[in-house]
N, C-alpha and C. Protein backbone atom coordinates (compact mmCIF):
# COMPACT_ATOMS: atom_id res chain seq x y z
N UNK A 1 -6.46 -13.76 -165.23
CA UNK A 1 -7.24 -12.77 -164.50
C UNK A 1 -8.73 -12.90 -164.83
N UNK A 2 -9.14 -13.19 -165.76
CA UNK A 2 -10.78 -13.32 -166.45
C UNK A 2 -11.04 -14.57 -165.59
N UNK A 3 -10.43 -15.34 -165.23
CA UNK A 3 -10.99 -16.93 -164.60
C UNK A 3 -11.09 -15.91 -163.19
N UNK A 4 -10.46 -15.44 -162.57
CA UNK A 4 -10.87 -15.26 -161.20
C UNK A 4 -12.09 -14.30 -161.47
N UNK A 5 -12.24 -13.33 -161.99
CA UNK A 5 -13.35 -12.47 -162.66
C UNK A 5 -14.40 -13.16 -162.93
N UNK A 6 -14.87 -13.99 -163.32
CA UNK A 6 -15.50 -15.02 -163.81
C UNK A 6 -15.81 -15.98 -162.61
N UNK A 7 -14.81 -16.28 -161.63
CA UNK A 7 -15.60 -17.12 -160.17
C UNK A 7 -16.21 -16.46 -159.61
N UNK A 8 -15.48 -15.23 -159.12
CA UNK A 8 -16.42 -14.07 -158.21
C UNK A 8 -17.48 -13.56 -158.91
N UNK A 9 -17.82 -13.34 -160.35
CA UNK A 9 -18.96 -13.17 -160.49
C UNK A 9 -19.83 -14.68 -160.26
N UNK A 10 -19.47 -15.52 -160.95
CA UNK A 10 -19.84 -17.12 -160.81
C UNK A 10 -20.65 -17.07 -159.03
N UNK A 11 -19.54 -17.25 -158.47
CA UNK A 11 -20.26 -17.25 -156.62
C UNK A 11 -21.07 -16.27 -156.38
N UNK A 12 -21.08 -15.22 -156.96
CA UNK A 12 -22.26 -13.96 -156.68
C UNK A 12 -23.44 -14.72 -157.14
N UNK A 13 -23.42 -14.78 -158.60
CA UNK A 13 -24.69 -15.33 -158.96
C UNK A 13 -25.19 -16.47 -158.22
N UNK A 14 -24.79 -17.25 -158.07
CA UNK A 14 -24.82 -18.47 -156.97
C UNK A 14 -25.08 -18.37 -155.56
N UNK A 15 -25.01 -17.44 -155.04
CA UNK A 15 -25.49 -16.60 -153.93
C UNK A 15 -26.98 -15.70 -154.04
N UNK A 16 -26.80 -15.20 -154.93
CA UNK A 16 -28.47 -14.59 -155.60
C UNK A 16 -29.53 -15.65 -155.57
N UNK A 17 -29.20 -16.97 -156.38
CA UNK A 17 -29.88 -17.93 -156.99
C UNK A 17 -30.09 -18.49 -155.70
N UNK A 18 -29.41 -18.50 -154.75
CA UNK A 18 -29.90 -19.21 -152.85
C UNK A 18 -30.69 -18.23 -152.13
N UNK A 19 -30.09 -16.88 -151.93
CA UNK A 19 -31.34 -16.34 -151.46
C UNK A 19 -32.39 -15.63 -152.37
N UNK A 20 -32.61 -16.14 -153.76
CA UNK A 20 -34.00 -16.37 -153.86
C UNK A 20 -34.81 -17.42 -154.06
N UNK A 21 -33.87 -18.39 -153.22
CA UNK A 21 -35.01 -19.37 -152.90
C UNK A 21 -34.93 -19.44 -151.24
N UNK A 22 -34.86 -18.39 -151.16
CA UNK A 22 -34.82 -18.05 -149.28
C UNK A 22 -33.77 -19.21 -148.71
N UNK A 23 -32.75 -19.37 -149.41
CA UNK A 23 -31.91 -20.44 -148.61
C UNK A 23 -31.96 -21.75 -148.16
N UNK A 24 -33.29 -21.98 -148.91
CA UNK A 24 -34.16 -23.29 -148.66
C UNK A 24 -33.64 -24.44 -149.01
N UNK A 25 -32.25 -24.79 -148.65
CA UNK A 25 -31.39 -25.72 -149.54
C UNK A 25 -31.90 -27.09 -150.05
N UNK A 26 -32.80 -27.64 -148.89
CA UNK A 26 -33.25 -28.64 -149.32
C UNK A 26 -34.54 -28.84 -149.46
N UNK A 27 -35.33 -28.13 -150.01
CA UNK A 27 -36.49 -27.74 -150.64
C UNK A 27 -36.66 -28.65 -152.60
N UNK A 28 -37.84 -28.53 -152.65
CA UNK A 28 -38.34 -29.51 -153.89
C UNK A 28 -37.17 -29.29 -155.11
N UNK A 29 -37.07 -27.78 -154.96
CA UNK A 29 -36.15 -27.06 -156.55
C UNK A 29 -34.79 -27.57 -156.04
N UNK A 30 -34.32 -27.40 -154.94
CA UNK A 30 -33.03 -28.05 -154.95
C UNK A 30 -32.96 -29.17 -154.95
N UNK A 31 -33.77 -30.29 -154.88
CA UNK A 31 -33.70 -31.84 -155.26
C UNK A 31 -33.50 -31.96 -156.35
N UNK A 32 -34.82 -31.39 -157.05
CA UNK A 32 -34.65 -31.24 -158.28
C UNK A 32 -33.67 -30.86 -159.05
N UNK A 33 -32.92 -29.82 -158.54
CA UNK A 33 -31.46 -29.43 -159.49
C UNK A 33 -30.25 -30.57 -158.75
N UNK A 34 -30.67 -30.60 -157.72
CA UNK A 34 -29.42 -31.72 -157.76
C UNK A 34 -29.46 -32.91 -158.13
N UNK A 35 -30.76 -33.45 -158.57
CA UNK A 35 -30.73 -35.25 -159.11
C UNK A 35 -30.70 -34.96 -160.69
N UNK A 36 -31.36 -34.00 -161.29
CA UNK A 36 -31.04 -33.59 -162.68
C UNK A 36 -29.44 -33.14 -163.18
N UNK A 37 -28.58 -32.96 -161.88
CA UNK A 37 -27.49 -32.45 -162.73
C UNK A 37 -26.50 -33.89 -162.03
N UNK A 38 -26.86 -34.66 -161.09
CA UNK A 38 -25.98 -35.84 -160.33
C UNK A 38 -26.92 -36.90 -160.24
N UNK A 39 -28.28 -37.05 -160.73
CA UNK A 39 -28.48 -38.26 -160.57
C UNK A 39 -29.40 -38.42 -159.22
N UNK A 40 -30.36 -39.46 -159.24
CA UNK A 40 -31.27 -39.47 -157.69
C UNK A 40 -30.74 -40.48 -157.04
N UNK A 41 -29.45 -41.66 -157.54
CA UNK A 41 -28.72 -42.31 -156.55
C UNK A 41 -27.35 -42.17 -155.79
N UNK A 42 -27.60 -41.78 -154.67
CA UNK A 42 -26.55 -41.45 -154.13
C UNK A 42 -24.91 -42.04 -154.36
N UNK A 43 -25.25 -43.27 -154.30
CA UNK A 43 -24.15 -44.23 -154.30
C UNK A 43 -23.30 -44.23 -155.81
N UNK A 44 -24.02 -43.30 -157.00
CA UNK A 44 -23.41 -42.76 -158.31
C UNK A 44 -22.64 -41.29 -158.54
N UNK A 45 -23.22 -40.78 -157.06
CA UNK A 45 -22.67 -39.01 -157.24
C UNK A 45 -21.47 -39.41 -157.37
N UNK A 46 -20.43 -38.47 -158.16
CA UNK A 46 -19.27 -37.98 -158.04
C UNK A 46 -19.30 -37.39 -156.33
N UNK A 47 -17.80 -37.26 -156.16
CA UNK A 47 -17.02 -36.82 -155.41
C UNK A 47 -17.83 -35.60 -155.21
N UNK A 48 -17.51 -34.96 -153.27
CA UNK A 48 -18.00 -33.92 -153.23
C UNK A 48 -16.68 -32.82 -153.92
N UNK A 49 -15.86 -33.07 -154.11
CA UNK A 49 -14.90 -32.07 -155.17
C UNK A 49 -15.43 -31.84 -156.52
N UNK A 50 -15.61 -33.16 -157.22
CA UNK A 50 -16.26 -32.47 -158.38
C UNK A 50 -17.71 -31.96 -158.41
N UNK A 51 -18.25 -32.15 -157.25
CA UNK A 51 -19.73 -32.08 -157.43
C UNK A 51 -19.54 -29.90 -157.37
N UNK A 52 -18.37 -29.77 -156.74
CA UNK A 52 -17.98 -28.32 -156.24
C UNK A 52 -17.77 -27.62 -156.83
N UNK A 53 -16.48 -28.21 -157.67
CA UNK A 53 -16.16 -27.87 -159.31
C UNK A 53 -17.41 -27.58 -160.16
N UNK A 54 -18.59 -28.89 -160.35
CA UNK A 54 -19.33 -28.59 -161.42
C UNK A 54 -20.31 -27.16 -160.99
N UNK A 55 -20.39 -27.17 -159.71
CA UNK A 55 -21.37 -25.95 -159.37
C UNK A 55 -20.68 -24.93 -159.75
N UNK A 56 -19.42 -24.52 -159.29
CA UNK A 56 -18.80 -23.23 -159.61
C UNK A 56 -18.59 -23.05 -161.36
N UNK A 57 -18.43 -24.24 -161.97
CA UNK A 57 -18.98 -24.19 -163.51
C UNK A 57 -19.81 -23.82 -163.37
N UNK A 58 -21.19 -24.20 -163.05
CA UNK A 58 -22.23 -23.59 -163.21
C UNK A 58 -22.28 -21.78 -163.04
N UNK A 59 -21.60 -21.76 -162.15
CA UNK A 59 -22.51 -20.05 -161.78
C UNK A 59 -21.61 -19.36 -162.53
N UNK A 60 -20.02 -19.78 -163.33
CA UNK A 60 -19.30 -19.06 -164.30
C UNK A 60 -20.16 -19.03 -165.42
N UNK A 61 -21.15 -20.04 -165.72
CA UNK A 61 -21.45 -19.78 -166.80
C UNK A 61 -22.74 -19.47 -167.53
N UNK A 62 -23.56 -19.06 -165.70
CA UNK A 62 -24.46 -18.11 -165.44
C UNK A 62 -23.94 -16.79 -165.53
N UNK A 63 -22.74 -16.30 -165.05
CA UNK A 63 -22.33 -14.85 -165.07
C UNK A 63 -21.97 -14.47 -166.86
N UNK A 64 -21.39 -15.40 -167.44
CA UNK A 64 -21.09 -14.77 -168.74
C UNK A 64 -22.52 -14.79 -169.64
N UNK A 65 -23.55 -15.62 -169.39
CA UNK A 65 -24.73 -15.37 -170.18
C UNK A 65 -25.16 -14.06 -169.28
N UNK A 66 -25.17 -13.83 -168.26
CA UNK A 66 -25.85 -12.49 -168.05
C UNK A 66 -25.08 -11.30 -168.48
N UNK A 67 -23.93 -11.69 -168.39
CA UNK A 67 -23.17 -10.49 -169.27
C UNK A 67 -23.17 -10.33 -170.47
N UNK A 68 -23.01 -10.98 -171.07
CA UNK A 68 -23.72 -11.11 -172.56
C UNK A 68 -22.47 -10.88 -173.13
């Protein structure tokens, strides 16, 4: 039950973090977070599954630092 608790907060935050960058997906900061966390050559990204996985890691583990 804490893992699903933990996505839905995860995707909230991850939703916050887009519209405050006005949704601008492909704007400078989102290059930037995406070649810093996958790399600036395409032909090295992982899978768009794990690339999915690692984001929703990400915003789980944005929600538990804001929860403290």
């Amino acid at each position: 039950m804490n893992r699903v608790i933990e996505t839905i907060g995860g995707v909230w935050e991850l939703a916050r973090l887009a519209l405050a960058s006005r949704l601008r997906l492909r704007s400078g900061y989102w290059r930037w977070r995406r070649e810093t966390a996958f790399g600036s050559d395409p032909s090295v990204r992982p899978a768009m599954r794990a690339r999915c996985r690692a984001l929703l890691d990400y915003g789980r583990w944005v929600y538990r630092m804001k929860r403290g």
